[in-house]
N, C-alpha and C. Protein backbone atom coordinates (compact mmCIF):
# COMPACT_ATOMS: atom_id res chain seq x y z
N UNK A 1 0.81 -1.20 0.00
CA UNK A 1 0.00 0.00 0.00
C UNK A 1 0.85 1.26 0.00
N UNK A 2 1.87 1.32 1.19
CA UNK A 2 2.85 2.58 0.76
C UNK A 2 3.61 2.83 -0.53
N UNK A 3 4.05 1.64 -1.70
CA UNK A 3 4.46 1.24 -2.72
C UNK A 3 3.60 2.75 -3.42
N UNK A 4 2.33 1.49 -3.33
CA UNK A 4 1.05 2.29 -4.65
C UNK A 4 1.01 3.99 -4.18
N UNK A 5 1.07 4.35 -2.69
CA UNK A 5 0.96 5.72 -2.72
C UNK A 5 2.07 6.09 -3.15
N UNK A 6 3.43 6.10 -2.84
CA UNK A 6 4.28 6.46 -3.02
C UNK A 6 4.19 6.96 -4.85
N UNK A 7 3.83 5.58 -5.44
CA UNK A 7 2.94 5.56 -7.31
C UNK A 7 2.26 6.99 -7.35
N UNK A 8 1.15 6.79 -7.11
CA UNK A 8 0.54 8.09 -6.88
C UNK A 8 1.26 9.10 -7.03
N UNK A 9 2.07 9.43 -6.09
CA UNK A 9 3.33 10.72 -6.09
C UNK A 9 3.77 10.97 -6.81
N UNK A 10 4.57 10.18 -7.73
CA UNK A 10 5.45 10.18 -8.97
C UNK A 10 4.61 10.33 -9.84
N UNK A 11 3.36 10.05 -10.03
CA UNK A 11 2.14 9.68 -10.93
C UNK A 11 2.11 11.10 -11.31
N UNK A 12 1.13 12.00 -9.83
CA UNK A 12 1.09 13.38 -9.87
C UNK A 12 2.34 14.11 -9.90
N UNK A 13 3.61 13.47 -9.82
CA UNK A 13 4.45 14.77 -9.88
C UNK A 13 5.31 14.83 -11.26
N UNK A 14 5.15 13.34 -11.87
CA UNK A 14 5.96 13.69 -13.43
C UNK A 14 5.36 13.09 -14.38
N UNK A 15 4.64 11.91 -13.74
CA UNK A 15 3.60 11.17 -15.17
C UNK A 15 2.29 12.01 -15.99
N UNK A 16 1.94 12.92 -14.63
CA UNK A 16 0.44 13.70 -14.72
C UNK A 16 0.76 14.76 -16.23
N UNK A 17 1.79 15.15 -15.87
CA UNK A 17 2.21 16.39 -17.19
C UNK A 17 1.29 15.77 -18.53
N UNK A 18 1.35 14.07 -18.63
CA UNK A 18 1.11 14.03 -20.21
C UNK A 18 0.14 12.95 -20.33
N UNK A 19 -0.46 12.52 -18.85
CA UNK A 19 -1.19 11.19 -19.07
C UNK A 19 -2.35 11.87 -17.35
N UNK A 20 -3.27 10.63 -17.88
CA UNK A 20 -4.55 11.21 -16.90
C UNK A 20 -4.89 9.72 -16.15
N UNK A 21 -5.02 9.99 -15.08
CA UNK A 21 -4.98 8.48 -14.23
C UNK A 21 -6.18 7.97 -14.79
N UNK A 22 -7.16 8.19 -15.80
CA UNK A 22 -8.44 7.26 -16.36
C UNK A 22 -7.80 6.20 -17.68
N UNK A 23 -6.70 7.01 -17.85
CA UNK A 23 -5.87 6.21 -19.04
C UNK A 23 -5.55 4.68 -18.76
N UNK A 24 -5.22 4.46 -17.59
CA UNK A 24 -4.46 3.50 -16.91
C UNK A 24 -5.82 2.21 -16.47
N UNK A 25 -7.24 2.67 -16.85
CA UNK A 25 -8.04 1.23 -16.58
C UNK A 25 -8.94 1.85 -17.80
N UNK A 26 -8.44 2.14 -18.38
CA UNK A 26 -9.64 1.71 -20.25
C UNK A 26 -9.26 0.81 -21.11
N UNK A 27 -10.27 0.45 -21.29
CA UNK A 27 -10.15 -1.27 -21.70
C UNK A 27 -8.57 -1.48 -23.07
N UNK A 28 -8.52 -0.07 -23.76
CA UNK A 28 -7.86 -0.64 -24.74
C UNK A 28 -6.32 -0.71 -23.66
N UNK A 29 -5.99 0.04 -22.87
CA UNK A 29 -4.87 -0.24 -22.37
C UNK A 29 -4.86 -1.93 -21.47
N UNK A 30 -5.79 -1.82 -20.65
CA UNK A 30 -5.58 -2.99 -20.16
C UNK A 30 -5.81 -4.23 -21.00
N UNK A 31 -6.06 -4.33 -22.39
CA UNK A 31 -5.97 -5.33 -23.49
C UNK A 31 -5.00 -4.90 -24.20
N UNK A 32 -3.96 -4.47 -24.11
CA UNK A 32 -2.44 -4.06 -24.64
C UNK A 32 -1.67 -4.91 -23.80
N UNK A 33 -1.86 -4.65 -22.36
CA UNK A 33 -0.94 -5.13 -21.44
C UNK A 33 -1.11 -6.19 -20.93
N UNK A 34 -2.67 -7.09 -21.00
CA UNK A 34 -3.09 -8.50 -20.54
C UNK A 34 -2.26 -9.70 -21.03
N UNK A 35 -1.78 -10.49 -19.84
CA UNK A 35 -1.00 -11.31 -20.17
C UNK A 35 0.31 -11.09 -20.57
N UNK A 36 0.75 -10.32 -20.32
CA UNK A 36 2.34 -9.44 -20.35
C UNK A 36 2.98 -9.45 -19.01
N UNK A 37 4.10 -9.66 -19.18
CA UNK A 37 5.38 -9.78 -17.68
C UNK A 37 4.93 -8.42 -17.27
N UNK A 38 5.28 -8.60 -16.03
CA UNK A 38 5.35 -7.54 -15.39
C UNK A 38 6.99 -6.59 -15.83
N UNK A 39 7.71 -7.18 -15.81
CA UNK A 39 8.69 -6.46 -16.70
C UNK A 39 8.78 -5.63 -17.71
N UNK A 40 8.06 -6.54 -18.74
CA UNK A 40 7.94 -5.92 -19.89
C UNK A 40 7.39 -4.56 -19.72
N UNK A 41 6.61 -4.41 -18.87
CA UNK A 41 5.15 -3.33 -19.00
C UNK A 41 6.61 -2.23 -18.18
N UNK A 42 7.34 -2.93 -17.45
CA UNK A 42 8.44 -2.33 -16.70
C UNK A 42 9.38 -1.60 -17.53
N UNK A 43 9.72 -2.14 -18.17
CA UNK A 43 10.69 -1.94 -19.45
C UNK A 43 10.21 -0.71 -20.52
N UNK A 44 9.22 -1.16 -20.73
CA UNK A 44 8.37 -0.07 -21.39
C UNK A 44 8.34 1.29 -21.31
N UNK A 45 8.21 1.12 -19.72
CA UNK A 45 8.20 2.54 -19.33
C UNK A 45 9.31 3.36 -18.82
N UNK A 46 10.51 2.28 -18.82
CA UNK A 46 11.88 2.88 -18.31
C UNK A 46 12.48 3.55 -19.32
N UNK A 47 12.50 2.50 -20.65
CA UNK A 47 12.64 3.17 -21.86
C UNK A 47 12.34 4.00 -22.16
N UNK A 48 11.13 4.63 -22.46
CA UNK A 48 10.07 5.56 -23.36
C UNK A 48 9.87 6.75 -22.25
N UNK A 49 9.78 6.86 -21.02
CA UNK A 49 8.82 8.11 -20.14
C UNK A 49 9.94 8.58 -19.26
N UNK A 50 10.05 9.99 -18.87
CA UNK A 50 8.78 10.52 -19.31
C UNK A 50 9.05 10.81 -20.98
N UNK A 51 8.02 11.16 -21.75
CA UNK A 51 8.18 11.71 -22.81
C UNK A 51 9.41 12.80 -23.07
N UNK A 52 9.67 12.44 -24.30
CA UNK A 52 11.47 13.75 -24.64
C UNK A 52 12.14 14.09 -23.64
N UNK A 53 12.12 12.47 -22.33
CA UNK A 53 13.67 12.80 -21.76
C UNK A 53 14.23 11.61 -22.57
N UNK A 54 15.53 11.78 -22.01
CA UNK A 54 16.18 10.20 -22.13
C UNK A 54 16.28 9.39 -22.26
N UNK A 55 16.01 7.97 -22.78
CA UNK A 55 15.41 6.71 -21.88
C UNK A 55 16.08 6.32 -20.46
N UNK A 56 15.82 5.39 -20.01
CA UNK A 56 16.28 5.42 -18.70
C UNK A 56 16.63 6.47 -17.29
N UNK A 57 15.98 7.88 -17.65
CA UNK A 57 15.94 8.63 -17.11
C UNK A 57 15.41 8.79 -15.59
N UNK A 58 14.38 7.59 -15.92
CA UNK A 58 13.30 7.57 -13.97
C UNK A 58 13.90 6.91 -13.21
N UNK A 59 13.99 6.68 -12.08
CA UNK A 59 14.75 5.78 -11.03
C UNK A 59 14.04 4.85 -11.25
N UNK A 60 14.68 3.48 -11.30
CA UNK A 60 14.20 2.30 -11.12
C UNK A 60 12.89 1.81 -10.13
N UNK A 61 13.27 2.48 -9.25
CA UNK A 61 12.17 2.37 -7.71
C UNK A 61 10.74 3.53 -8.31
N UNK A 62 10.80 4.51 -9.06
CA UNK A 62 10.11 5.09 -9.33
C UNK A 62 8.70 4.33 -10.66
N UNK A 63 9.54 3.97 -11.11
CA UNK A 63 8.77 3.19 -12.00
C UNK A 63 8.18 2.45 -11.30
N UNK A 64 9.11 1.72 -10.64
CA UNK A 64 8.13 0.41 -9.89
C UNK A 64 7.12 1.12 -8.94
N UNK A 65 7.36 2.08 -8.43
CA UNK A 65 6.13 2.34 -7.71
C UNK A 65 4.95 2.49 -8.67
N UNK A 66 5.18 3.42 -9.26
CA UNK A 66 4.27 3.59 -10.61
C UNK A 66 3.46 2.62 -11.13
N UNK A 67 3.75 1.88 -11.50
CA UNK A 67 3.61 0.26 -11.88
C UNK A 67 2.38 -0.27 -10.68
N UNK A 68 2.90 -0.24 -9.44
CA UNK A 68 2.34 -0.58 -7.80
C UNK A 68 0.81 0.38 -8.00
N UNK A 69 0.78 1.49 -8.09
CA UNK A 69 -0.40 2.35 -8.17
C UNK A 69 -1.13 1.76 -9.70
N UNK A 70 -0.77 1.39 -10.81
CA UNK A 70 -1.69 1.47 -11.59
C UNK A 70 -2.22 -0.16 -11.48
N UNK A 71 -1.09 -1.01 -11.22
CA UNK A 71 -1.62 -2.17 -10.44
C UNK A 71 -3.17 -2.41 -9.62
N UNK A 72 -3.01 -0.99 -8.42
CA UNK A 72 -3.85 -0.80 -7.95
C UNK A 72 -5.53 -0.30 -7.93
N UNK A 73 -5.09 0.76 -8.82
CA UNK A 73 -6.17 1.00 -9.65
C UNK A 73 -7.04 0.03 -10.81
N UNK A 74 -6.36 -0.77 -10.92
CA UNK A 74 -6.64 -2.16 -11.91
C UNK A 74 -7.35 -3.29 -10.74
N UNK A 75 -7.39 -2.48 -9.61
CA UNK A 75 -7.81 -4.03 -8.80
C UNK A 75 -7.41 -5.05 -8.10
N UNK A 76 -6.01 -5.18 -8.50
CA UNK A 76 -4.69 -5.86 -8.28
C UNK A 76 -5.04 -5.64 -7.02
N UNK A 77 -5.20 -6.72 -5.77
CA UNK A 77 -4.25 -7.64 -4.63
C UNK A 77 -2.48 -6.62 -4.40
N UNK A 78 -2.87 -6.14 -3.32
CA UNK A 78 -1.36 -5.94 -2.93
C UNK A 78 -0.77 -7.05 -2.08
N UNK A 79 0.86 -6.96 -2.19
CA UNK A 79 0.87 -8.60 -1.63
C UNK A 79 2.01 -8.05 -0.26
N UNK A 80 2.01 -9.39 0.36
CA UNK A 80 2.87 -9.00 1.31
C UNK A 80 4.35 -8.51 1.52
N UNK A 81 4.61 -7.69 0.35
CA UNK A 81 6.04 -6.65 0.16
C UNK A 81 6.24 -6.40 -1.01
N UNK A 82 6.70 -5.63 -0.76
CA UNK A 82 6.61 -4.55 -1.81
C UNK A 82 7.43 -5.08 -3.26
N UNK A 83 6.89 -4.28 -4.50
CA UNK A 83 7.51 -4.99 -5.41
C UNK A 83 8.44 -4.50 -5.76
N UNK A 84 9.83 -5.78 -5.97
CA UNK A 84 11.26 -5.21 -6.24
C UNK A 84 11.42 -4.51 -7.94
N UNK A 85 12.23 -3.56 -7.77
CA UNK A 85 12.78 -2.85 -8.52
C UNK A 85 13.83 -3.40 -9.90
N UNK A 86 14.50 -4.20 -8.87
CA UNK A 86 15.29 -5.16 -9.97
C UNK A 86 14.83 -6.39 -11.29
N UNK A 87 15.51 -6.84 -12.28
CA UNK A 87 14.73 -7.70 -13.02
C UNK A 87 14.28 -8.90 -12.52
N UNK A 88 15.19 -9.51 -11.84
CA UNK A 88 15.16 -10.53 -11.13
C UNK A 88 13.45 -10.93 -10.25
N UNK A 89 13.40 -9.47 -9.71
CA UNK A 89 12.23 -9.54 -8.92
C UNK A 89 10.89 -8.69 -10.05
N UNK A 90 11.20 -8.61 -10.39
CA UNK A 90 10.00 -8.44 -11.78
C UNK A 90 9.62 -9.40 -12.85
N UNK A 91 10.59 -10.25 -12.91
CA UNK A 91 10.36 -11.45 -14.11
C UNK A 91 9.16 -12.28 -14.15
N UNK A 92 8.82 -12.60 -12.47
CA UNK A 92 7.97 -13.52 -12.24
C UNK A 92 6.75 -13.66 -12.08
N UNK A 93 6.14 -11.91 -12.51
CA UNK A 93 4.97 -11.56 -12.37
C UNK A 93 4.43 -11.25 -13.61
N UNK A 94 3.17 -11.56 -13.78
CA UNK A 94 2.29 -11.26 -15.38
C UNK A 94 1.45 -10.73 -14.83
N UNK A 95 0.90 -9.78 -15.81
CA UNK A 95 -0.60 -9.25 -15.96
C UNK A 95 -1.65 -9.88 -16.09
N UNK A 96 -2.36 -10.35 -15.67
CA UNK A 96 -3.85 -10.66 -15.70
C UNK A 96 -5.19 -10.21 -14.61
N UNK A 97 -5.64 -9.17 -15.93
CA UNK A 97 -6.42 -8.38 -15.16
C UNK A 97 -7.48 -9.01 -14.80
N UNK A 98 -8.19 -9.67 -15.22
CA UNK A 98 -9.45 -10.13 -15.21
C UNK A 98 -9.11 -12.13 -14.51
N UNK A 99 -9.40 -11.85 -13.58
CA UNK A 99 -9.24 -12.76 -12.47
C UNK A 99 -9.43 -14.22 -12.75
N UNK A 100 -10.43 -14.38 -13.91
CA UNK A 100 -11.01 -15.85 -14.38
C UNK A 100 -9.64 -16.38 -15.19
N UNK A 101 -9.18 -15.72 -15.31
CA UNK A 101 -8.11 -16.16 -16.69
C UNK A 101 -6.82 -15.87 -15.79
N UNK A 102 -6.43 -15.64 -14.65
CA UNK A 102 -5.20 -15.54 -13.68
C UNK A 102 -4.83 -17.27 -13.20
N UNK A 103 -5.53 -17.55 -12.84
CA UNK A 103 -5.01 -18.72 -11.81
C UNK A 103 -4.18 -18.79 -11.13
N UNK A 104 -4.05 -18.33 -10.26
CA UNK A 104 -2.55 -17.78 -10.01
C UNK A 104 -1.11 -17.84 -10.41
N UNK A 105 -1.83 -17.12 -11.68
CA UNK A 105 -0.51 -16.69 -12.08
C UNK A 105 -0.05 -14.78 -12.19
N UNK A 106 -0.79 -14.46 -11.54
CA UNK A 106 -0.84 -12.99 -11.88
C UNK A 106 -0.94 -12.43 -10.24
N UNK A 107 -0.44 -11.21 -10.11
CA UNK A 107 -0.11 -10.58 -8.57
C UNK A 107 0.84 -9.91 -8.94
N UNK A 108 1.38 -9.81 -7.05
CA UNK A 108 2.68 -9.29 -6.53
C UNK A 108 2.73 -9.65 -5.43
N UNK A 109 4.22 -9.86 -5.53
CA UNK A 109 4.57 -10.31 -3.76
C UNK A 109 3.96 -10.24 -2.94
């Protein structure tokens, strides 16, 4: 839960400039990202955001919080610790939003 707020923060303090937190549960996004590593969706955004910086510009931990909040907003189960930053601890998680089609295979720690 402190993860996802912490999300929030970063959300409103550098994501908000170019994206609107309704973006993050409309159907075409969450059928872009269904069934996708949690990485990937990780990767994605380390690369590419914010828009016309750098790539790799956000802190690692920042993303992942990021990630933690839209998780949240999706419905997503927070789990008992927080989700790691590194690949290692991102590899093992997929997207599946819609719960019938998870089996547990979809979460976070």
């Amino acid at each position: 839960l402190e993860q996802a707020e912490r999300g929030a923060q970063v959300f409103a303090n550098v994501c908000s400039n170019c994206h609107e937190t309704p973006e993050w549960q409309e159907e075409r996004f969450l059928e872009r990202w269904h069934g996708e590593s949690v990485f990937r969706f990780f990767f994605y955004v380390w690369e590419r955001m914010p828009n016309g910086e750098p790539p790799y510009s956000l802190p690692r931990q920042d993303i992942t919080d990021v990630l933690t909040y839209i998780l949240q907003l999706n419905g997503l189960p927070a789990g008992d610790r927080e989700l790691a930053s590194d690949d290692d601890g991102l590899s093992s998680f997929w997207l599946y939003w819609w719960a019938d089609e998870a089996e547990g295979t979809a979460g976070q720690p």
